[in-house]
N, C-alpha and C. Protein backbone atom coordinates (compact mmCIF):
# COMPACT_ATOMS: atom_id res chain seq x y z
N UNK A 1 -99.59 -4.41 -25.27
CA UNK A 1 -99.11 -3.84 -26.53
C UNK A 1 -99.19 -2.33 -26.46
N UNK A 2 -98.24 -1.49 -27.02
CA UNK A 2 -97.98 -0.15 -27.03
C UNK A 2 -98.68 0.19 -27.92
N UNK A 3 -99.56 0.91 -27.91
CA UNK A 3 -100.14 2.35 -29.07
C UNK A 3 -99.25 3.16 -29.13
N UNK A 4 -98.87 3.37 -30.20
CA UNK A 4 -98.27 4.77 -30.88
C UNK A 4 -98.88 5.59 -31.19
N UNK A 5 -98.78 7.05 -30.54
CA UNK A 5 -99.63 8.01 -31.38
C UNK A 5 -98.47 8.91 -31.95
N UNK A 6 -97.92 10.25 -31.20
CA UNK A 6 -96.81 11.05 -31.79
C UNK A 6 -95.68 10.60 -31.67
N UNK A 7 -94.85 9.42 -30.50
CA UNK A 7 -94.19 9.62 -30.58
C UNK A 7 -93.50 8.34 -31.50
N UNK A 8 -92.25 8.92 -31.59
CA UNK A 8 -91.44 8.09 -32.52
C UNK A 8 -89.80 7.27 -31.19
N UNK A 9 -89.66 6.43 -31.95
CA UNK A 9 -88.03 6.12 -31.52
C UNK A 9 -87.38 7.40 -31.50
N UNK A 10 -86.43 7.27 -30.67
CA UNK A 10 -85.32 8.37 -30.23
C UNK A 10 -84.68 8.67 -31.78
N UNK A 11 -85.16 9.92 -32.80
CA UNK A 11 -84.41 10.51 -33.22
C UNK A 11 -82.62 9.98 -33.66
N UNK A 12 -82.50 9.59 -34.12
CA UNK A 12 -80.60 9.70 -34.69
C UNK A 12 -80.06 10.87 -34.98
N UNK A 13 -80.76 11.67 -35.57
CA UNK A 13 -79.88 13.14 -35.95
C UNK A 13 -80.50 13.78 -34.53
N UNK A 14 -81.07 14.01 -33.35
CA UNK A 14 -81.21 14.69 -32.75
C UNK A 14 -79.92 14.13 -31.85
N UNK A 15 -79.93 13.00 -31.47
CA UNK A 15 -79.29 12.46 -30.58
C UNK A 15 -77.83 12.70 -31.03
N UNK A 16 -77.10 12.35 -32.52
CA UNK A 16 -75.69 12.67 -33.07
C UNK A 16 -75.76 14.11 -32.50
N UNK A 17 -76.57 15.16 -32.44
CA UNK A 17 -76.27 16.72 -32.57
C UNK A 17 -76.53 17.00 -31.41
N UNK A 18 -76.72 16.34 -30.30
CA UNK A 18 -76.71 16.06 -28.90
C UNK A 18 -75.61 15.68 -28.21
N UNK A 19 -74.81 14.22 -29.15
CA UNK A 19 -73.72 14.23 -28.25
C UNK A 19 -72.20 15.14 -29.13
N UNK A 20 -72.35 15.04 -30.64
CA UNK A 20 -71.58 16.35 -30.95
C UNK A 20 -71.27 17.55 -30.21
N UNK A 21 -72.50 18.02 -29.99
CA UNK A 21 -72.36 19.10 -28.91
C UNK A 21 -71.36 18.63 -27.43
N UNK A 22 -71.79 17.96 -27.38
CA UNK A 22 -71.56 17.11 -25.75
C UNK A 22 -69.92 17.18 -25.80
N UNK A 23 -69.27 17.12 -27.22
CA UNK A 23 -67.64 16.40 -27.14
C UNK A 23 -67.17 18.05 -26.58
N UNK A 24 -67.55 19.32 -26.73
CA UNK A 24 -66.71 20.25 -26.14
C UNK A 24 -68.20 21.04 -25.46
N UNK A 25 -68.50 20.14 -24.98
CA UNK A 25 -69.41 20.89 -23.76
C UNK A 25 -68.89 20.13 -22.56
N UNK A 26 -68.89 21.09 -21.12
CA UNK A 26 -68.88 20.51 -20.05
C UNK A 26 -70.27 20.19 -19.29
N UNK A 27 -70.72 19.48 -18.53
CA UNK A 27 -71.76 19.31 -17.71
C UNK A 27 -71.44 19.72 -16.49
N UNK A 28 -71.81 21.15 -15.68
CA UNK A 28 -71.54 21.17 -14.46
C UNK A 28 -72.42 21.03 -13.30
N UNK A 29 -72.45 20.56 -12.49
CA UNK A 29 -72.76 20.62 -11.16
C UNK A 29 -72.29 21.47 -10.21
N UNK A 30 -73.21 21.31 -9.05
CA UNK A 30 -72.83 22.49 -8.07
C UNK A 30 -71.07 22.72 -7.58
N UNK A 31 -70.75 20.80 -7.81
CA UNK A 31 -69.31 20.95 -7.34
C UNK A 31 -68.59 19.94 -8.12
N UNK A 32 -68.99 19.39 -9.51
CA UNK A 32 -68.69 18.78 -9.59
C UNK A 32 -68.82 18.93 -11.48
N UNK A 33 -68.06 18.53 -12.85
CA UNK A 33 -68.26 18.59 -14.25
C UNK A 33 -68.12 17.52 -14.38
N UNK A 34 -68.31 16.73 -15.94
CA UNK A 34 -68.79 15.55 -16.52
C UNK A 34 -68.01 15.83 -18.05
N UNK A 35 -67.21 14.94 -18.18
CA UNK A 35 -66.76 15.17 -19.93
C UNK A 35 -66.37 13.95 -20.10
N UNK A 36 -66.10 13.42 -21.60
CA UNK A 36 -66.46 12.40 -21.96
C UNK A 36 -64.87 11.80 -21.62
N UNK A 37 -65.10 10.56 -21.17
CA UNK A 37 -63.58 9.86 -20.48
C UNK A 37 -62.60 9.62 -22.05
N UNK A 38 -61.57 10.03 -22.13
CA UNK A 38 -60.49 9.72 -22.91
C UNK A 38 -59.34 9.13 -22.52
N UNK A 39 -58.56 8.34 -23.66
CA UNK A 39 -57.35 7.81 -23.33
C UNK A 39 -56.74 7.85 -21.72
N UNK A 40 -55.93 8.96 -21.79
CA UNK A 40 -55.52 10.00 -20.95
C UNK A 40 -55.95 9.65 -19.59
N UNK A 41 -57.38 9.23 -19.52
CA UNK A 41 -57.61 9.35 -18.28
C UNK A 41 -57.92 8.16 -17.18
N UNK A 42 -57.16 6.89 -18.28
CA UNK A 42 -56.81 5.50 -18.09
C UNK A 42 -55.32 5.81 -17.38
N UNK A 43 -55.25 6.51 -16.14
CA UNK A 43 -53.93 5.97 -15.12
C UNK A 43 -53.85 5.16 -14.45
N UNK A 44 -52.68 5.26 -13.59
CA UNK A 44 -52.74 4.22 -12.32
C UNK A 44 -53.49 4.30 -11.39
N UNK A 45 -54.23 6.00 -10.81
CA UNK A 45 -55.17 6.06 -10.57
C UNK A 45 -56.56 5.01 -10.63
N UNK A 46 -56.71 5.53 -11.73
CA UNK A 46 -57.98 5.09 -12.29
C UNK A 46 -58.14 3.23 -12.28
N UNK A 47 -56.67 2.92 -12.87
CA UNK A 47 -56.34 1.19 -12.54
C UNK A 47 -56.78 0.61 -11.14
N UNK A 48 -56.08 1.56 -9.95
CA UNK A 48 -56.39 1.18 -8.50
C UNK A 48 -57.76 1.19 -7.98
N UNK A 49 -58.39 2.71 -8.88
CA UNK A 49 -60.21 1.94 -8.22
C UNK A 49 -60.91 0.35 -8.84
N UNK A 50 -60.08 0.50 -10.06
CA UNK A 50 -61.20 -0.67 -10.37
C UNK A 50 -60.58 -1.83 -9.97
N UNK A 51 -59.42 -2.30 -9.33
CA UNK A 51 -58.72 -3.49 -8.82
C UNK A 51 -58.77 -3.42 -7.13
N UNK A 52 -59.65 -1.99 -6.74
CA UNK A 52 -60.09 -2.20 -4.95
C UNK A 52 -61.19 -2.57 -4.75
N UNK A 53 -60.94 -4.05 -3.87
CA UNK A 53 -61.73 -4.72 -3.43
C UNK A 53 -63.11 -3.71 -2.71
N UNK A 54 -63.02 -2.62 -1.83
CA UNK A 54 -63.59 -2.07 -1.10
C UNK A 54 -64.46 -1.02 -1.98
N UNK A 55 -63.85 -0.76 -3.48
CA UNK A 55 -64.64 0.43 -4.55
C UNK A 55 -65.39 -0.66 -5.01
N UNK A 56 -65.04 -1.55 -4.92
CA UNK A 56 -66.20 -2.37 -6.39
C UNK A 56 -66.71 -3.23 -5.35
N UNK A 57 -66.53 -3.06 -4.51
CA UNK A 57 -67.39 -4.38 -3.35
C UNK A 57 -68.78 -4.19 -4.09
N UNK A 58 -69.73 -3.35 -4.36
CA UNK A 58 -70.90 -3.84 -4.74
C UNK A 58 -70.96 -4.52 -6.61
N UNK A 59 -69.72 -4.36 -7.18
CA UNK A 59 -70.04 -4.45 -8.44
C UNK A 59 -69.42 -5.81 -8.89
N UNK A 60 -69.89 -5.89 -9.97
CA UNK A 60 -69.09 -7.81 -10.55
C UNK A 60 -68.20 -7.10 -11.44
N UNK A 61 -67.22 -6.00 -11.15
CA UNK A 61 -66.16 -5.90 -11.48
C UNK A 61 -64.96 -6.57 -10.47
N UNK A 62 -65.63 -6.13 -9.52
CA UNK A 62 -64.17 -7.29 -8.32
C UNK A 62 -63.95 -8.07 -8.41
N UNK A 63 -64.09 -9.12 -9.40
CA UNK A 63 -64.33 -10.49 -10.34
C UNK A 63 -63.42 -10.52 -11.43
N UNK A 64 -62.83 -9.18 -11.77
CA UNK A 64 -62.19 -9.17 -12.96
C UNK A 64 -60.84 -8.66 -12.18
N UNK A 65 -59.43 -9.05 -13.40
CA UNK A 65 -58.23 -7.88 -13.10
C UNK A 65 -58.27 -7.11 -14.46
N UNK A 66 -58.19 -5.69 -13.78
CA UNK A 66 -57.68 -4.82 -14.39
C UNK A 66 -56.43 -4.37 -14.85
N UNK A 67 -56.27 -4.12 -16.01
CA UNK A 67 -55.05 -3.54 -16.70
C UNK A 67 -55.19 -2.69 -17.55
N UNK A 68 -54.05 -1.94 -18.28
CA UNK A 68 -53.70 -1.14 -19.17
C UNK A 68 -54.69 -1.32 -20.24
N UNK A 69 -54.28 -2.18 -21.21
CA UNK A 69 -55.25 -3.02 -22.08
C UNK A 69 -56.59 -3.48 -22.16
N UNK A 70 -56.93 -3.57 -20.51
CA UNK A 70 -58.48 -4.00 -20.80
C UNK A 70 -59.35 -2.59 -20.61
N UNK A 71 -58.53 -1.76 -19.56
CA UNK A 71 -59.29 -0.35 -19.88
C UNK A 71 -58.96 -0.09 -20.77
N UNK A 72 -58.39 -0.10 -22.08
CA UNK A 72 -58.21 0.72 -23.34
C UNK A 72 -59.77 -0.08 -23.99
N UNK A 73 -59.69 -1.27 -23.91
CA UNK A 73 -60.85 -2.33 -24.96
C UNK A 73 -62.30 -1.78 -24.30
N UNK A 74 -62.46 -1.42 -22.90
CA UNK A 74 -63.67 -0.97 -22.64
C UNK A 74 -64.01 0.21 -23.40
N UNK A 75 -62.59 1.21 -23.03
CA UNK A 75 -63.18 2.52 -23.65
C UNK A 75 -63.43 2.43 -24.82
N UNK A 76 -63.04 1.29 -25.77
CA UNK A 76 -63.19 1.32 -27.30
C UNK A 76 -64.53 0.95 -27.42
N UNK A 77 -65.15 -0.23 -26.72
CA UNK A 77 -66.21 -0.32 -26.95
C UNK A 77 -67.11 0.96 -27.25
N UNK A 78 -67.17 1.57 -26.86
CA UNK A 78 -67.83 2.98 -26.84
C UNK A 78 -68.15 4.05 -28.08
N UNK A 79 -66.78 3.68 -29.04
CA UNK A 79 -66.75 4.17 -30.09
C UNK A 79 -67.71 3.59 -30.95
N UNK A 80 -68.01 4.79 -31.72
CA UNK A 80 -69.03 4.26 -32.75
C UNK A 80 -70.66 3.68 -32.54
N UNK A 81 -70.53 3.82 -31.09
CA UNK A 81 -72.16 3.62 -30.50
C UNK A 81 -72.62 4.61 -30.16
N UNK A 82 -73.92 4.52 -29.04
CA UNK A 82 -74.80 5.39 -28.85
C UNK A 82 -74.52 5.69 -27.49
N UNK A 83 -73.81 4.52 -26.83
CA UNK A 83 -73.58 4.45 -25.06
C UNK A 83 -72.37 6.15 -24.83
N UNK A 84 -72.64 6.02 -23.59
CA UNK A 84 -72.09 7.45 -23.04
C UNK A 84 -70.93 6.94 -22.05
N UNK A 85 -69.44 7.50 -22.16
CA UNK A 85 -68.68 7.38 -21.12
C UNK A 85 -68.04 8.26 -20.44
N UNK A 86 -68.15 8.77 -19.50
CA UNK A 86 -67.78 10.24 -19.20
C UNK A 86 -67.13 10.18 -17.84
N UNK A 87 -65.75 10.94 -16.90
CA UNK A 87 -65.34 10.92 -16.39
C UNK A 87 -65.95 11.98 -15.32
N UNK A 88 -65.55 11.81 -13.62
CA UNK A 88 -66.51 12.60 -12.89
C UNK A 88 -65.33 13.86 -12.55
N UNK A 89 -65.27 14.96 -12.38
CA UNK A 89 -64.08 15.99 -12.12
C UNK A 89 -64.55 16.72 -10.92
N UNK A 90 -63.72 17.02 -10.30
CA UNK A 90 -63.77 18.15 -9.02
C UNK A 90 -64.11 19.44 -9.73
N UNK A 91 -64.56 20.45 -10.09
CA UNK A 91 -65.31 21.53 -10.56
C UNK A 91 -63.97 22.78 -9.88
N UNK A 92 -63.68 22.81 -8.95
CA UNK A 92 -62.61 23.89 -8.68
C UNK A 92 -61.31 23.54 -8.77
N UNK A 93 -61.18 22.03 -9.07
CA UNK A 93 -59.55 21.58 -9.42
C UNK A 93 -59.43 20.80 -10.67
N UNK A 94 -60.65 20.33 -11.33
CA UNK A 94 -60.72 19.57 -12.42
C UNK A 94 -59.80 17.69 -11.88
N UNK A 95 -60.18 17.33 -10.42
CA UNK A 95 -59.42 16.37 -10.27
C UNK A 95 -60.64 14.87 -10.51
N UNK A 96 -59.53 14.31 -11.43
CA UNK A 96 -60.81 12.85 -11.66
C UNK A 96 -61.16 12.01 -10.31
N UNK A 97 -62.27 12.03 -10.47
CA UNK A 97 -62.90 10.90 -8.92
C UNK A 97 -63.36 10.06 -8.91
N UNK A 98 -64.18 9.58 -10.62
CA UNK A 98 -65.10 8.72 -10.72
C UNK A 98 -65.45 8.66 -12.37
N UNK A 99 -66.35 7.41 -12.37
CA UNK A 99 -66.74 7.60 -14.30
C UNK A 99 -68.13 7.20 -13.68
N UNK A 100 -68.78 7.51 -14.86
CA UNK A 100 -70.68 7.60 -15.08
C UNK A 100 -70.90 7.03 -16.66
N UNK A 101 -71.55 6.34 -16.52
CA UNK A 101 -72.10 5.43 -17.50
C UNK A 101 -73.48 5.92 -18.25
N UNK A 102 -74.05 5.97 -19.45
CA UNK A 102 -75.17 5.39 -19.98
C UNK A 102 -75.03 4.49 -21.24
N UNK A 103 -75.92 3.13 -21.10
CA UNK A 103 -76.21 2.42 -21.91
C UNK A 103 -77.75 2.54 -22.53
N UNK A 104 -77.22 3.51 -23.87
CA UNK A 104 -78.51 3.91 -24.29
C UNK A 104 -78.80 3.06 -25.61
N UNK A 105 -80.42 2.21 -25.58
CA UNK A 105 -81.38 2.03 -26.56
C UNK A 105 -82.30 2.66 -27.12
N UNK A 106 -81.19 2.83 -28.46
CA UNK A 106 -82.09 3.89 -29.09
C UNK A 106 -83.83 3.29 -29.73
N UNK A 107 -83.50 2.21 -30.20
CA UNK A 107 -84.94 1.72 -30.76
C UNK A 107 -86.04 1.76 -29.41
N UNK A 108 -85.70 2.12 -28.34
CA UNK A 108 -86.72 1.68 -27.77
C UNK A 108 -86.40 3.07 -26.06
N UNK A 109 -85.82 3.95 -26.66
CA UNK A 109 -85.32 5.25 -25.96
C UNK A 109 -85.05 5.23 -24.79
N UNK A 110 -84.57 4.66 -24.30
CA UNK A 110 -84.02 4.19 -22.58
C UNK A 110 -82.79 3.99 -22.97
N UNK A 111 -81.87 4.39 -21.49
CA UNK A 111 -81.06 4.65 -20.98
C UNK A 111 -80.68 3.66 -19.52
N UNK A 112 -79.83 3.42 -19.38
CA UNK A 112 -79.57 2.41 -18.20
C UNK A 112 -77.86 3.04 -17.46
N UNK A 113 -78.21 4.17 -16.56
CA UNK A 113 -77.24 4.69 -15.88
C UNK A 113 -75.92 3.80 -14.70
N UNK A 114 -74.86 4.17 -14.99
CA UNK A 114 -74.11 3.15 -14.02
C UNK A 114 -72.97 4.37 -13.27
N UNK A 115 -72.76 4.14 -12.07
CA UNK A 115 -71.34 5.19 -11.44
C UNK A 115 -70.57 4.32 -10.86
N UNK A 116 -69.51 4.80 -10.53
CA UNK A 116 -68.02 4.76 -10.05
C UNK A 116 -67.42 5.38 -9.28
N UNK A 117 -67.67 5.98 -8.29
CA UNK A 117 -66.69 7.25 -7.53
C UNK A 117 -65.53 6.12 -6.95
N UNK A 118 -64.69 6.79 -7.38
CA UNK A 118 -63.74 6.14 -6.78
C UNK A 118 -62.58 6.47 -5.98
N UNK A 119 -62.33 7.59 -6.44
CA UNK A 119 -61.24 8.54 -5.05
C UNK A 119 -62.13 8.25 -4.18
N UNK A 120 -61.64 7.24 -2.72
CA UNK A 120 -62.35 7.68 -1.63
C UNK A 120 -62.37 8.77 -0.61
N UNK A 121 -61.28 9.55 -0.98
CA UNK A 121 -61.39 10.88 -0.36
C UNK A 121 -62.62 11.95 -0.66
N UNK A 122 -63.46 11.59 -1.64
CA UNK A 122 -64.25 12.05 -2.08
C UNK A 122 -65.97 11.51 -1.41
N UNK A 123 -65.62 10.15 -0.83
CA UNK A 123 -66.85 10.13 -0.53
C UNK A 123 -67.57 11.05 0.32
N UNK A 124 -68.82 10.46 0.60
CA UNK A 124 -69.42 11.27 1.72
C UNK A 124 -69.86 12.76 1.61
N UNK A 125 -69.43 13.12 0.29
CA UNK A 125 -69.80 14.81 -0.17
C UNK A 125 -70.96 14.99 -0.81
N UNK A 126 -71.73 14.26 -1.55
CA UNK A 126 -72.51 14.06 -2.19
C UNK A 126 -72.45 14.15 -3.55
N UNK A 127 -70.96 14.06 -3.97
CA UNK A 127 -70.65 14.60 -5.58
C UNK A 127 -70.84 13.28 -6.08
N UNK A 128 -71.38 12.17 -5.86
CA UNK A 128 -71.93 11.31 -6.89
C UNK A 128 -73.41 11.36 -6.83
N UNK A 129 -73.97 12.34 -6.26
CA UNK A 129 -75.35 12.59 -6.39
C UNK A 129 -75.40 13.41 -7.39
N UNK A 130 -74.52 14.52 -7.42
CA UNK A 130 -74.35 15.99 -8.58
C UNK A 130 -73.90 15.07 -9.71
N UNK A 131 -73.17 13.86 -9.48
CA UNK A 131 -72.80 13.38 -11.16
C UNK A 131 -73.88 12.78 -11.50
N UNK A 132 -74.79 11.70 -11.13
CA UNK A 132 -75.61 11.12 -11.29
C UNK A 132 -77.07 12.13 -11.89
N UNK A 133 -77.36 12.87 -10.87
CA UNK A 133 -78.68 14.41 -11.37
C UNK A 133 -78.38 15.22 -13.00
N UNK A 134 -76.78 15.40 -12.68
CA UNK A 134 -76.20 16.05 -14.00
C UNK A 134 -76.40 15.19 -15.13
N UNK A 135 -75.53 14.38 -15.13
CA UNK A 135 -76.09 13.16 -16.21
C UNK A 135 -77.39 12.95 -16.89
N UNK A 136 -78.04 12.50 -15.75
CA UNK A 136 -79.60 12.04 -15.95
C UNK A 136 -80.73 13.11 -16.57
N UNK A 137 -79.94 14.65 -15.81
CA UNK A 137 -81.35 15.36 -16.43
C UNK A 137 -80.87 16.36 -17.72
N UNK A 138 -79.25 15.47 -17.98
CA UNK A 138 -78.84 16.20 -19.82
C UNK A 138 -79.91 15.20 -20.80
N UNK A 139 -79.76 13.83 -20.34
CA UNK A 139 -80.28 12.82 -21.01
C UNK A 139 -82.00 12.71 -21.11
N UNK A 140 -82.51 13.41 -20.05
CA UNK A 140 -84.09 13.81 -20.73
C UNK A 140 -83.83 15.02 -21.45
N UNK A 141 -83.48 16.32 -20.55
CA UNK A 141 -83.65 17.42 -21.74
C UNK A 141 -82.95 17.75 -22.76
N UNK A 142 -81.55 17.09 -23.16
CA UNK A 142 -81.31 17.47 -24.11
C UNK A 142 -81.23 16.40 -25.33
N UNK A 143 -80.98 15.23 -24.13
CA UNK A 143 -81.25 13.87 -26.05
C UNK A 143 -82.59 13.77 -25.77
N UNK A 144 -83.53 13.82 -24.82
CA UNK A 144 -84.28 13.68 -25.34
C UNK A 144 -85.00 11.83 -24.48
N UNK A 145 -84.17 11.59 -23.94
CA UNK A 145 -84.28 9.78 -23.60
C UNK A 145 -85.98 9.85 -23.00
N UNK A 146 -86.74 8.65 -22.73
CA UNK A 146 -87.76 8.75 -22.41
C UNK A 146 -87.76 7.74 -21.51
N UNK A 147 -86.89 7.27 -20.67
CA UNK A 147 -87.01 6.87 -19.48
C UNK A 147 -85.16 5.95 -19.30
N UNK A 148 -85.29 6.37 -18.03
CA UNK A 148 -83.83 6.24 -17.29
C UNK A 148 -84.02 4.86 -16.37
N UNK A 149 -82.63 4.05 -16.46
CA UNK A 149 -82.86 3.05 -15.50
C UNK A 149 -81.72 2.82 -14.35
N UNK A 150 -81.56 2.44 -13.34
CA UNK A 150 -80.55 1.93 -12.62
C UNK A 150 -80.67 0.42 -11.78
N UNK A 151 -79.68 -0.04 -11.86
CA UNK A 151 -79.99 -1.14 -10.36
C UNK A 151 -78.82 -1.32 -9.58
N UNK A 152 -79.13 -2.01 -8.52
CA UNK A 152 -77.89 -2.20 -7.69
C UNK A 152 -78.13 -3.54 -6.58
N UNK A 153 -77.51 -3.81 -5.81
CA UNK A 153 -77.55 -4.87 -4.67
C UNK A 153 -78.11 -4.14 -3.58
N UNK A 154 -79.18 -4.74 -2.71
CA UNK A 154 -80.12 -4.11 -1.89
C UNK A 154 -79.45 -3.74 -0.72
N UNK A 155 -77.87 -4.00 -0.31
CA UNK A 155 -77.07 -3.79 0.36
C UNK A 155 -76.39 -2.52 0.11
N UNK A 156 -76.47 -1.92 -1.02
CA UNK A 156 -75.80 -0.65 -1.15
C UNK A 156 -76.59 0.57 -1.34
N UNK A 157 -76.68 1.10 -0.04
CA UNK A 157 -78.04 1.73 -0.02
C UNK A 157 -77.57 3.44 -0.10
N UNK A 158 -76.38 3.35 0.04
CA UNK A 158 -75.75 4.84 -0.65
C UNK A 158 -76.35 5.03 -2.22
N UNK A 159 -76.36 3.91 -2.96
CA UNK A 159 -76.53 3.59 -4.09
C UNK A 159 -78.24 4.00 -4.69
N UNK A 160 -78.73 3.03 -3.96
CA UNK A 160 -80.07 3.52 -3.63
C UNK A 160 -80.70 4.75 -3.45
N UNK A 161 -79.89 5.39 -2.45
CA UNK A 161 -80.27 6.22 -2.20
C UNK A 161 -79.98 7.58 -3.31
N UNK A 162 -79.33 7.64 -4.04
CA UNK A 162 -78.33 8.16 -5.17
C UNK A 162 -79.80 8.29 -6.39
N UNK A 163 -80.44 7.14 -6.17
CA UNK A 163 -81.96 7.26 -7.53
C UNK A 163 -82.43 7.61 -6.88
N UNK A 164 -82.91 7.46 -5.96
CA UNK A 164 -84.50 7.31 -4.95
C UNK A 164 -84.39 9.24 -5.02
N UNK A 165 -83.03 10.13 -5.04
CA UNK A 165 -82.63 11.00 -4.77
C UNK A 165 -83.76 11.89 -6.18
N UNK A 166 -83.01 11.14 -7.27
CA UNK A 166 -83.01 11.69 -8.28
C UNK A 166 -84.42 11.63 -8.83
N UNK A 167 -85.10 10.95 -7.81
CA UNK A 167 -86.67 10.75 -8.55
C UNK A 167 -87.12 9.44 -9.05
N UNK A 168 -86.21 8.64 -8.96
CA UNK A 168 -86.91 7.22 -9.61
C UNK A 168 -87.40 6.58 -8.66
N UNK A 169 -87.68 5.55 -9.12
CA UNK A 169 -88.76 4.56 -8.80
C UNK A 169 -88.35 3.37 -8.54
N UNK A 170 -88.88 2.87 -7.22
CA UNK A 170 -88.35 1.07 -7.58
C UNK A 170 -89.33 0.21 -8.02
N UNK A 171 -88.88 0.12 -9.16
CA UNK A 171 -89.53 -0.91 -10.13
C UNK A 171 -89.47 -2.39 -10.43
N UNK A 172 -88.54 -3.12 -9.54
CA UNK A 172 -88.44 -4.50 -9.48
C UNK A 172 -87.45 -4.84 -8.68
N UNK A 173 -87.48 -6.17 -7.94
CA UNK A 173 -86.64 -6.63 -7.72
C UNK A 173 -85.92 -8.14 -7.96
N UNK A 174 -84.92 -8.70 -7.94
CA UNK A 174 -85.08 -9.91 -8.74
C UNK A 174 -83.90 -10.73 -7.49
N UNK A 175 -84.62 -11.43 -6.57
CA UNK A 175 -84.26 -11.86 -5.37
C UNK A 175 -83.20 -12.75 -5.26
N UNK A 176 -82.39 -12.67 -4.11
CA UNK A 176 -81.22 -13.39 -3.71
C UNK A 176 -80.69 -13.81 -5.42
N UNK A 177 -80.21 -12.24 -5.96
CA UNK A 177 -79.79 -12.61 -7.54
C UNK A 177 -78.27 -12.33 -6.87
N UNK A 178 -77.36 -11.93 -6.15
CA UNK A 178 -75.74 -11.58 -6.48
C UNK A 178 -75.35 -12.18 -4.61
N UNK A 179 -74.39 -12.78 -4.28
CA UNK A 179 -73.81 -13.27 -3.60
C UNK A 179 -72.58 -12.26 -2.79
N UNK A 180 -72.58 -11.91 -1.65
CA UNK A 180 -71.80 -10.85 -1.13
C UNK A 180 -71.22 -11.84 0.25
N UNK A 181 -69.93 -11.81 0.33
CA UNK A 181 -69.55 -12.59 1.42
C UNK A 181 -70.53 -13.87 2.08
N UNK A 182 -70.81 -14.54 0.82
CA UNK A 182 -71.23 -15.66 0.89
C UNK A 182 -72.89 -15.49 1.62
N UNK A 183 -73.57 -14.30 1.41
CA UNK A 183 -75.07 -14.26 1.46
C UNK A 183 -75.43 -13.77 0.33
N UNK A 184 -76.48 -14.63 -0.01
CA UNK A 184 -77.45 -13.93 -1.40
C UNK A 184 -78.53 -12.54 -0.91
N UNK A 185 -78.14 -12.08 -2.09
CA UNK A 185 -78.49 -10.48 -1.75
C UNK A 185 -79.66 -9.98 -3.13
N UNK A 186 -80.97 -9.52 -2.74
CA UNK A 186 -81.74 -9.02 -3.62
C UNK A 186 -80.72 -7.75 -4.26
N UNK A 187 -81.25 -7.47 -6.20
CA UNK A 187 -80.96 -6.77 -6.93
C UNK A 187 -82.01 -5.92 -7.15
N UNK A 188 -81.93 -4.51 -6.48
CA UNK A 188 -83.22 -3.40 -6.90
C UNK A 188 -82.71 -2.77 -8.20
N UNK A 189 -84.13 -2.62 -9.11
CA UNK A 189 -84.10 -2.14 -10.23
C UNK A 189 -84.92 -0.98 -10.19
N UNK A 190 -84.06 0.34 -10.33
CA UNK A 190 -85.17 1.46 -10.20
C UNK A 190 -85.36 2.22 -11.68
N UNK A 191 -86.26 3.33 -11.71
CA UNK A 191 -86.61 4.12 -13.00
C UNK A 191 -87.25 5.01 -12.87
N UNK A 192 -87.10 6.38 -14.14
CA UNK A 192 -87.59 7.28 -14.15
C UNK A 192 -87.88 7.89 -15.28
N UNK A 193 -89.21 7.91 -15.58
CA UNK A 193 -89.61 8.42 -17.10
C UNK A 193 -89.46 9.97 -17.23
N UNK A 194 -89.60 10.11 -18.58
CA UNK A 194 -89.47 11.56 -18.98
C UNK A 194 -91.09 12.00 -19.50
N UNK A 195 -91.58 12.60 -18.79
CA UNK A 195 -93.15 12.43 -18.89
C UNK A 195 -93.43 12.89 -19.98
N UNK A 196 -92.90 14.11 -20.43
CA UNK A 196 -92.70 14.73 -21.80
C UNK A 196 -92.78 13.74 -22.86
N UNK A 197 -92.13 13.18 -23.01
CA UNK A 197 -92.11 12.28 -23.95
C UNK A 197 -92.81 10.91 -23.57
N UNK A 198 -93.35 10.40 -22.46
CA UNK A 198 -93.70 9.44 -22.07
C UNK A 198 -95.12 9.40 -22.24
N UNK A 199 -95.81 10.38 -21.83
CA UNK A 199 -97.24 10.89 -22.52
C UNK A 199 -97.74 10.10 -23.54
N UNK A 200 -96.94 10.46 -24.77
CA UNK A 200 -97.54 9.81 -25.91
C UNK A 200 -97.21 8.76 -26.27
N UNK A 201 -96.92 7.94 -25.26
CA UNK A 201 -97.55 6.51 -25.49
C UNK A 201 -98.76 6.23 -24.56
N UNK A 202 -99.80 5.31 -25.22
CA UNK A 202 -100.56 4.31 -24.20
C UNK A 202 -100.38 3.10 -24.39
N UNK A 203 -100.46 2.27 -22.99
CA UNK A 203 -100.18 0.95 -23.16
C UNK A 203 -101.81 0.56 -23.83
């Protein structure tokens, strides 16, 4: 059981005046900005990463077809919540490469980060490390989150390596959970608190 001493649930008016700010702020990286994904940025592009077998090989999106319509219903989901959807940009050309995820609980101040790079001309640079760092360290210092999560298939160790980068932790694993060319494959669950705010709790 948690003791409470100072701190409280994640704020609502800090967090609204957090991502307010956020709608005409950019997030930059060394090579890379972050703004929140719109309409617009549902092309054919964007259609072809999520319907390639080889971009989503680690994700249970390669399970689904993509269209016009179902990326419009994702991005809607978004509205009117607390979750974050933001597109990844080239910083000297503004060219889209990828989307970045948070699924944030506010009652209980965590965050659960997800990426996408998907131009594969882009791999191999490390600009889903700059989207992932960028992201993660707006979401301690400026909302405020008090601990970050990710997971992935123990096979995607770019992936892995992407938290392990950023400072987290592996915090569980939940064995032969996802099936990859017909072998069951452990799911690592990693994390990273915001000590600042993590302090004032004791278990």
């Amino acid at each position: 059981m948690l003791s409470i001493g100072a701190w409280q649930p994640l704020n609502h008016n800090n967090y609204d005046n957090a991502m307010n700010k956020f709608e005409n702020l950019i997030l930059p990286g060394n090579s890379v900005v972050l703004r929140r994904f719109e309409r617009d940025d549902i092309t054919s592009s964007y259609l072809s990463w999520l319907n390639d077998p080889v971009v989503t090989r680690f994700s249970n999106q390669r399970y689904l077809e993509h269209t016009q319509n179902s990326a419009h219903l994702y991005l809607d989901s978004f509205h009117n919540s607390s979750n974050v959807f933001l597109s990844i940009r080239t910083k000297n050309d503004g060219v889209m490469i990828g989307t970045i995820t948070a699924y944030i609980a506010t009652p209980h101040n965590t965050a659960d980060m997800g990426i996408l790079l998907g131009n594969k001309n882009y791999w191999g640079l490390g600009l889903g490390q700059q989207a992932w760092n960028t992201l993660g360290n707006w979401l301690i210092e400026s909302v405020g989150i008090r601990k970050i999560t990710g997971g992935t298939v123990s096979k995607n160790l770019a992936m892995i390596k992407i938290m392990e980068n950023f400072g987290m932790f592996h915090e569980a694993t939940r064995s032969k959970q996802q099936i990859f060319d017909g072998i069951a494959h452990d799911v690592q669950y990693y994390s990273k608190f915001n000590r600042k705010v993590n302090d004032l709790i004791k278990e």
